[in-house]
Protein backbone atom coordinates (compact mmCIF):
# COMPACT_ATOMS: atom_id res chain seq x y z
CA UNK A 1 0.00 0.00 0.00
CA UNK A 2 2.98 2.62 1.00
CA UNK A 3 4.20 1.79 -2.85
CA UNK A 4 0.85 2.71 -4.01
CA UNK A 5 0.78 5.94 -2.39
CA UNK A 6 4.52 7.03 -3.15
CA UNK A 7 3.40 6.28 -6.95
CA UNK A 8 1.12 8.55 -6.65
CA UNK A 9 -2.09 6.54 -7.32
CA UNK A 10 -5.09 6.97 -5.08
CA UNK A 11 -5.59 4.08 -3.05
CA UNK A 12 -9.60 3.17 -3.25
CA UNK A 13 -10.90 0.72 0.14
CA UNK A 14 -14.06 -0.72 0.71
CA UNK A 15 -15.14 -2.86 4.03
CA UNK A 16 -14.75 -6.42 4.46
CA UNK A 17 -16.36 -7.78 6.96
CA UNK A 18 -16.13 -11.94 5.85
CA UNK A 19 -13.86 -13.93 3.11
CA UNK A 20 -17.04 -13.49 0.82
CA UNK A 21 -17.06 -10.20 0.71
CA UNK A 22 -13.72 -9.74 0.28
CA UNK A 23 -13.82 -12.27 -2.76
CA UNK A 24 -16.81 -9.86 -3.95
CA UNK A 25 -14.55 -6.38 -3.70
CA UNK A 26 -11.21 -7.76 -5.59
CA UNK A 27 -13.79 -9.32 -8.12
CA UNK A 28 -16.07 -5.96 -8.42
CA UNK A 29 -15.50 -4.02 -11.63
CA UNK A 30 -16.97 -0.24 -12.22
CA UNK A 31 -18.81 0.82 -15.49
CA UNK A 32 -14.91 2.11 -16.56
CA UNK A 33 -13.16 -1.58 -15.37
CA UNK A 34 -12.95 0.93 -12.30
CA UNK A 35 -11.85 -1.54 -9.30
CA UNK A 36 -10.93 -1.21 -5.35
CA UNK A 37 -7.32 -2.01 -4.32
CA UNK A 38 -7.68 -2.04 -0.65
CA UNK A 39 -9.64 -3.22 1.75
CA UNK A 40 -11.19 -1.96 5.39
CA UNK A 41 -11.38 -4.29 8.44
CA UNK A 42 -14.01 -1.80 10.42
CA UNK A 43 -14.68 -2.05 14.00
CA UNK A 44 -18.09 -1.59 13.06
CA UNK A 45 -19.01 -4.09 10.78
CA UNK A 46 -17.17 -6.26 12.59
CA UNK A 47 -19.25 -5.87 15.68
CA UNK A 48 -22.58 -5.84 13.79
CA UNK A 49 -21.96 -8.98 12.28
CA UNK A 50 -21.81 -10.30 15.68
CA UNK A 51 -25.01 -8.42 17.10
CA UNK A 52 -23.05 -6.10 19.03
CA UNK A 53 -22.57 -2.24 19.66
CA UNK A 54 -19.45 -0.65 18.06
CA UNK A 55 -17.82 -0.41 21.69
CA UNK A 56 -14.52 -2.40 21.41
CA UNK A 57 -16.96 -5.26 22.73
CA UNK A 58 -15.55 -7.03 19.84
CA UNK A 59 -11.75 -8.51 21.38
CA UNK A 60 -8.60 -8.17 19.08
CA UNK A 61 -8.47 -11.85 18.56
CA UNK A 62 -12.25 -12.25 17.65
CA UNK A 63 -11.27 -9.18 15.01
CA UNK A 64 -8.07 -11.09 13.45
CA UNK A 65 -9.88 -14.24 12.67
CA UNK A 66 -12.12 -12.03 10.35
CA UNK A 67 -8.88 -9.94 9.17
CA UNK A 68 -7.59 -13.35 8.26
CA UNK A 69 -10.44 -15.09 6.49
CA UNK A 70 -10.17 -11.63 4.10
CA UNK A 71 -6.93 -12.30 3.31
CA UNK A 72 -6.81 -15.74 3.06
CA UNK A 73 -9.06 -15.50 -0.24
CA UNK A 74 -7.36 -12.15 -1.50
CA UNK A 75 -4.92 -10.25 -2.79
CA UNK A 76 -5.49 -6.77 -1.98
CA UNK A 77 -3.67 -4.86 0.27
CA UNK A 78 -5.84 -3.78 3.92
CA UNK A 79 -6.20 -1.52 6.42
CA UNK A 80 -7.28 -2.40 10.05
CA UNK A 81 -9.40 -0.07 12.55
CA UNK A 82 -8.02 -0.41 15.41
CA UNK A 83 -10.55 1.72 17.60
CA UNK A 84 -8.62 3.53 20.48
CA UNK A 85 -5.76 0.99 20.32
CA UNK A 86 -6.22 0.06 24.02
CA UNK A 87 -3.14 0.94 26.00
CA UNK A 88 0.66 1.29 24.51
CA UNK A 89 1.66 -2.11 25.95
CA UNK A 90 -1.66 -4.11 24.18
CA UNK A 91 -1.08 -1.66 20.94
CA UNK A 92 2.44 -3.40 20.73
CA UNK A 93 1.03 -6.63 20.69
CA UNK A 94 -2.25 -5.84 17.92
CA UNK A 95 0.87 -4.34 15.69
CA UNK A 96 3.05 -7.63 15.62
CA UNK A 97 -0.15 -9.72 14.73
CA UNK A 98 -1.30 -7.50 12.25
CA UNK A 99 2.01 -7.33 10.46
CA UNK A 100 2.70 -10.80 11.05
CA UNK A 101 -0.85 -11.45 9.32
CA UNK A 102 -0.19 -8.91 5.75
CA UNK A 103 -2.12 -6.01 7.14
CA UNK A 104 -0.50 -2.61 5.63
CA UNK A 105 -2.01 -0.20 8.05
CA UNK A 106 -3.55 0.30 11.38
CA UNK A 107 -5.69 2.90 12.42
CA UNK A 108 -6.26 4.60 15.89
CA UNK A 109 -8.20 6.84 17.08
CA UNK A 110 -7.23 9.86 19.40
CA UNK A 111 -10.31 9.08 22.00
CA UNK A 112 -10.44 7.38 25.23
CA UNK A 113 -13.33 5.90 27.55
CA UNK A 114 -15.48 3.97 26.44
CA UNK A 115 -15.68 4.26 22.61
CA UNK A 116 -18.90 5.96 20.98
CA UNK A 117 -19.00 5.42 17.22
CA UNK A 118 -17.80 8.65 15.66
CA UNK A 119 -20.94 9.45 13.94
CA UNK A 120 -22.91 10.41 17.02
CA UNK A 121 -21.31 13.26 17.10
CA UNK A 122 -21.74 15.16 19.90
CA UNK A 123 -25.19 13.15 20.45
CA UNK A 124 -22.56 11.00 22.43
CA UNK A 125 -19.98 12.11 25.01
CA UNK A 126 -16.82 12.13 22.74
CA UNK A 127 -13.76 11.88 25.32
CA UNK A 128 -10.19 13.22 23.47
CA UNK A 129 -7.43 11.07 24.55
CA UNK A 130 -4.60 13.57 26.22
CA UNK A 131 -2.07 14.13 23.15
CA UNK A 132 1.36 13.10 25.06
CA UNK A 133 -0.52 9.55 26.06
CA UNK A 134 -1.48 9.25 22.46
CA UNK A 135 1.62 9.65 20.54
CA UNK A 136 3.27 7.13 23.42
CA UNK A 137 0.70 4.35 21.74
CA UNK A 138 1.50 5.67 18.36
CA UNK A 139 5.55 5.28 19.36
CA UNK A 140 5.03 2.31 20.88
CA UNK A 141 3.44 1.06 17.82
CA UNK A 142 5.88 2.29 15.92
CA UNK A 143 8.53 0.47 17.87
CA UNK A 144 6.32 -2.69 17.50
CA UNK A 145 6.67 -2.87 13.45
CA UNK A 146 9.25 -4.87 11.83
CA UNK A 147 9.30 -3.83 8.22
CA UNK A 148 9.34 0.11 7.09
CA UNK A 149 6.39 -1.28 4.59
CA UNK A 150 3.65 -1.06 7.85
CA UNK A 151 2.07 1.59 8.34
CA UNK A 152 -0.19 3.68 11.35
CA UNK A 153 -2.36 6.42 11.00
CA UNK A 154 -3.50 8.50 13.98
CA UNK A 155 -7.59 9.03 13.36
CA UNK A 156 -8.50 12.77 14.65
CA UNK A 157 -11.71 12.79 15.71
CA UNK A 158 -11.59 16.92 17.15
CA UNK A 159 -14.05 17.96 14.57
CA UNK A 160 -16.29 15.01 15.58
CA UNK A 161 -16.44 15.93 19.18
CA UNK A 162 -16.89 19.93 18.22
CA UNK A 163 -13.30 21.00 19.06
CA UNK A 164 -12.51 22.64 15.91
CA UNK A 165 -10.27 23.18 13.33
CA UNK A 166 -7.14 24.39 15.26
CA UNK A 167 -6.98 21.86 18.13
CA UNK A 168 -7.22 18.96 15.15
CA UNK A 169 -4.15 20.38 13.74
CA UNK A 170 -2.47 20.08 16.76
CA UNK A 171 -2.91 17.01 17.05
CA UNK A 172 -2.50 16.07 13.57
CA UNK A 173 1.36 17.89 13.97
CA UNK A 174 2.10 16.01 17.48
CA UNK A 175 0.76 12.43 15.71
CA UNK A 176 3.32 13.06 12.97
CA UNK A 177 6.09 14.21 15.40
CA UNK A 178 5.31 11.16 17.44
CA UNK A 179 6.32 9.06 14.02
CA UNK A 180 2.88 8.62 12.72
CA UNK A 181 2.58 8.01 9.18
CA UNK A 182 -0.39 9.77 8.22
CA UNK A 183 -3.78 10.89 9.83
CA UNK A 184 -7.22 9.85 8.84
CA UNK A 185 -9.66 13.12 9.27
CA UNK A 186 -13.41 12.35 9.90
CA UNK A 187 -16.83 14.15 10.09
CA UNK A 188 -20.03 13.72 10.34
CA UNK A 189 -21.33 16.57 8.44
CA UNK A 190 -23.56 16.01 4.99
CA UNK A 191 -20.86 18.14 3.57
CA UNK A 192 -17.20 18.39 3.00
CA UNK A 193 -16.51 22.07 4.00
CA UNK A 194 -14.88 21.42 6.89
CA UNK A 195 -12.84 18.57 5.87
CA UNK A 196 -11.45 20.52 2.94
CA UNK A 197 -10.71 23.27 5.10
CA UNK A 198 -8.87 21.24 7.72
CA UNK A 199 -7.07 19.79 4.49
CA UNK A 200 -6.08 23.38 3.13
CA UNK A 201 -4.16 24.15 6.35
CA UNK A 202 -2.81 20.32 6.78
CA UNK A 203 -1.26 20.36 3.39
CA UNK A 204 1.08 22.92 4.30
CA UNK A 205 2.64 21.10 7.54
CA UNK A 206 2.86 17.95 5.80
CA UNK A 207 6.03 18.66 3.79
CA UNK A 208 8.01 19.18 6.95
CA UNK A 209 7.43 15.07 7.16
CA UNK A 210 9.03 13.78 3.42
CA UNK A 211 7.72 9.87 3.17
CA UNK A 212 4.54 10.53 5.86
CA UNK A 213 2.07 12.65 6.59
CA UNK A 214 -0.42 10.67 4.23
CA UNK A 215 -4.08 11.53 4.45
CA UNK A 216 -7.18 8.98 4.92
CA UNK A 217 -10.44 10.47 4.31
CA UNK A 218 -13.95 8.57 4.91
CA UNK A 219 -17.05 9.99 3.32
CA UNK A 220 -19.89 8.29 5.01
CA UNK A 221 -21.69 10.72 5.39
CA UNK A 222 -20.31 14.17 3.33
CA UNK A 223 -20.88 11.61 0.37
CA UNK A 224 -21.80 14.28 -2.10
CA UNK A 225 -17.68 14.57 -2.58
CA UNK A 226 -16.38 12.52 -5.45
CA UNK A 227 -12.86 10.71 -4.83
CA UNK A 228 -11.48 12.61 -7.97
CA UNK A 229 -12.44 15.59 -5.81
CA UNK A 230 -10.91 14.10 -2.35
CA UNK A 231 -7.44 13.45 -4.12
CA UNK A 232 -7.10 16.86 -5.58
CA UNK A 233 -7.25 18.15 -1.76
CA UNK A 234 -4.28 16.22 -0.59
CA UNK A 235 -6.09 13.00 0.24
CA UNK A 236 -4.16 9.51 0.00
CA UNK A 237 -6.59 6.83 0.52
CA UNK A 238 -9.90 7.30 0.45
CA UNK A 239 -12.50 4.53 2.47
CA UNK A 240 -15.95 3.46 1.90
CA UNK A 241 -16.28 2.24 5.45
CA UNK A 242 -19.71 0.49 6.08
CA UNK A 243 -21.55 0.17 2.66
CA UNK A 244 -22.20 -3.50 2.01
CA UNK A 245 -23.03 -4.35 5.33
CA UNK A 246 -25.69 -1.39 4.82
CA UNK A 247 -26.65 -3.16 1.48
CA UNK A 248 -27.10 -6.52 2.34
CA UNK A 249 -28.96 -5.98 5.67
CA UNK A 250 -32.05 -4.36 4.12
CA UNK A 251 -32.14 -7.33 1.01
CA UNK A 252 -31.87 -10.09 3.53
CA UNK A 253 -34.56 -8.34 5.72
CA UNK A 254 -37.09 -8.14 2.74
CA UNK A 255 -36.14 -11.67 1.88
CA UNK A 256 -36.96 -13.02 5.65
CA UNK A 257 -40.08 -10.91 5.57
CA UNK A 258 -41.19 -12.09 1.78
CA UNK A 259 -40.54 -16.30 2.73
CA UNK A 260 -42.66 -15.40 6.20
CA UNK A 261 -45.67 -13.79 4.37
CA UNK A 262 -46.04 -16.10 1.58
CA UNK A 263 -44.91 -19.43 2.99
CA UNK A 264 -42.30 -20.50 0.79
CA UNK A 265 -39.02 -18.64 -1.05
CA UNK A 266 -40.25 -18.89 -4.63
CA UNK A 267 -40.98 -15.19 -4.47
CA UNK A 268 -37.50 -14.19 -3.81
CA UNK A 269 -35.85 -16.28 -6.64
CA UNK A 270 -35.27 -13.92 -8.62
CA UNK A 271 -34.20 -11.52 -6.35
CA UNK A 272 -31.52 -13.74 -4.80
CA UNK A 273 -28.29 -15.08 -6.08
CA UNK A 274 -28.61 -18.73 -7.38
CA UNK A 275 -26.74 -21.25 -5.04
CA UNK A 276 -24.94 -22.29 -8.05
CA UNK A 277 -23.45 -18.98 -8.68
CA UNK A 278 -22.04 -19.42 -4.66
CA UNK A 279 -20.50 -22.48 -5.46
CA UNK A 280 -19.08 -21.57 -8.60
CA UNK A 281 -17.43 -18.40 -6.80
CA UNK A 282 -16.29 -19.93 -4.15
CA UNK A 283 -14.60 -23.14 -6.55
CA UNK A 284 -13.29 -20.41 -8.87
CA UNK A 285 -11.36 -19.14 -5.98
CA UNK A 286 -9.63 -22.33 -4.77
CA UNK A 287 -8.31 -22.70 -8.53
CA UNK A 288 -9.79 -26.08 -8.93
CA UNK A 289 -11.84 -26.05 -12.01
């Protein structure tokens, strides 16, 4: 993924949250032969795949077995949300598995308590994690890694939790002094004014870090932005971070609700994928024909 970015190209992720959707994002192909060339392990599909909130209550080793099935079945590079990180001493640990696994980057987020999923906003108490005890998990992170190839991004969630522009710039400039390699800015605002002014005054500290200071941005919600648009702001990778869980959760509802009502699945047929399609993917990918 770093040699992506240092070529230049804009690296395009979508979330993962099983080995069959991963097999569905390397195989997806745009109107253009447009295609993704990362993935996303998120914290919150994750947990909503297992019925639970988007608290951490998901543990690190629960997340790497579904980090794993992904990459077992693909080829494309990922990046892991690593919520808060937990404390310097765990964060040492989650870095040696996830390199050890193929991961390329880590993400985690500058908040501490118990974690509130970013887009409540201020709906939610939002807690800011003290800056010095951050960058000592983004160091000792750092420290973990064993190849120059891994990578960590501190997530700055200040404009989440109403701070403002200034005091996310701080602690974009103390993440990169602390070694980060980039930051990921979020928002949950239907538009991207404020992430492309916290961009305008980020691209002019980030030469003062040659190699780093690469930018995630994730449009869940300021949507209306096209990636074309993102990239000419300064913006490195760019994450679609919860769509086909979103997708398929509405399809399989109307599917339970149609087999209930009439008494039988013929009404979904054509609605559904054929099972022989599933086995034919999933042969396809172990390259026995």
């Amino acid at each position: 993924m770093k040699q992506m970015i240092q070529r230049g190209e804009l690296v395009r992720a979508i979330e993962c949250h099983s080995g069959l959707t991963g097999l569905l994002v390397e195989a997806a192909r745009g109107a253009n032969d447009e295609r993704f060339n990362a993935t996303w392990s998120s914290s919150l599909t994750s947990s909503t795949t297992k019925g639970k909130p988007d608290i951490e209550t998901v543990n690190t080793t629960d997340r790497l077995d579904i980090v794993q099935d992904v990459l077992e079945v693909t080829t494309l590079p990922m990046v892991y949300d690593g919520d808060t990180g937990g404390l310097p001493e765990l964060f040492h640990f989650t870095v040696r598995s996830l390199e050890r696994l193929g991961v390329s980057a880590c993400v985690i987020e500058d908040k501490s308590g118990l974690k509130q999923n970013s887009l409540f906003g201020t709906e939610r108490k939002q807690q800011l994690e003290d800056v010095d005890t951050f960058c000592e998990k983004i160091k000792a992170g750092k420290k973990a890694q064993v190849t120059d190839d891994f990578m960590i991004f501190a997530r700055m969630e200040s404009l989440i939790a109403g701070y403002g522009q200034a005091e996310c710039l701080r602690r974009s400039k103390a993440s990169l002094d602390a070694g980060a390699d980039g930051i990921m800015i979020h928002s949950k605002l239907k538009e991207p004014s404020e992430i492309l002014e916290f961009l305008g005054e980020y691209n002019k500290l980030r030469g003062n870090y040659p190699g780093r200071g690469y930018v995630i941005a994730v449009p869940s919600t300021y949507n209306c932005i096209t990636e074309a648009e993102l990239r000419s702001a300064g913006v490195d990778i760019v994450i679609h971070a919860n769509q086909l869980l979103r997708a398929a959760y509405p399809a399989m509802k109307r599917t339970a609700e149609s087999i209930l009502t009439h008494g039988r699945s013929l009404e979904v047929d054509k609605e559904i994928l054929p099972v022989k399609d599933i086995l034919r993917l999933i042969d396809d990918n172990t390259g026995m024909q």
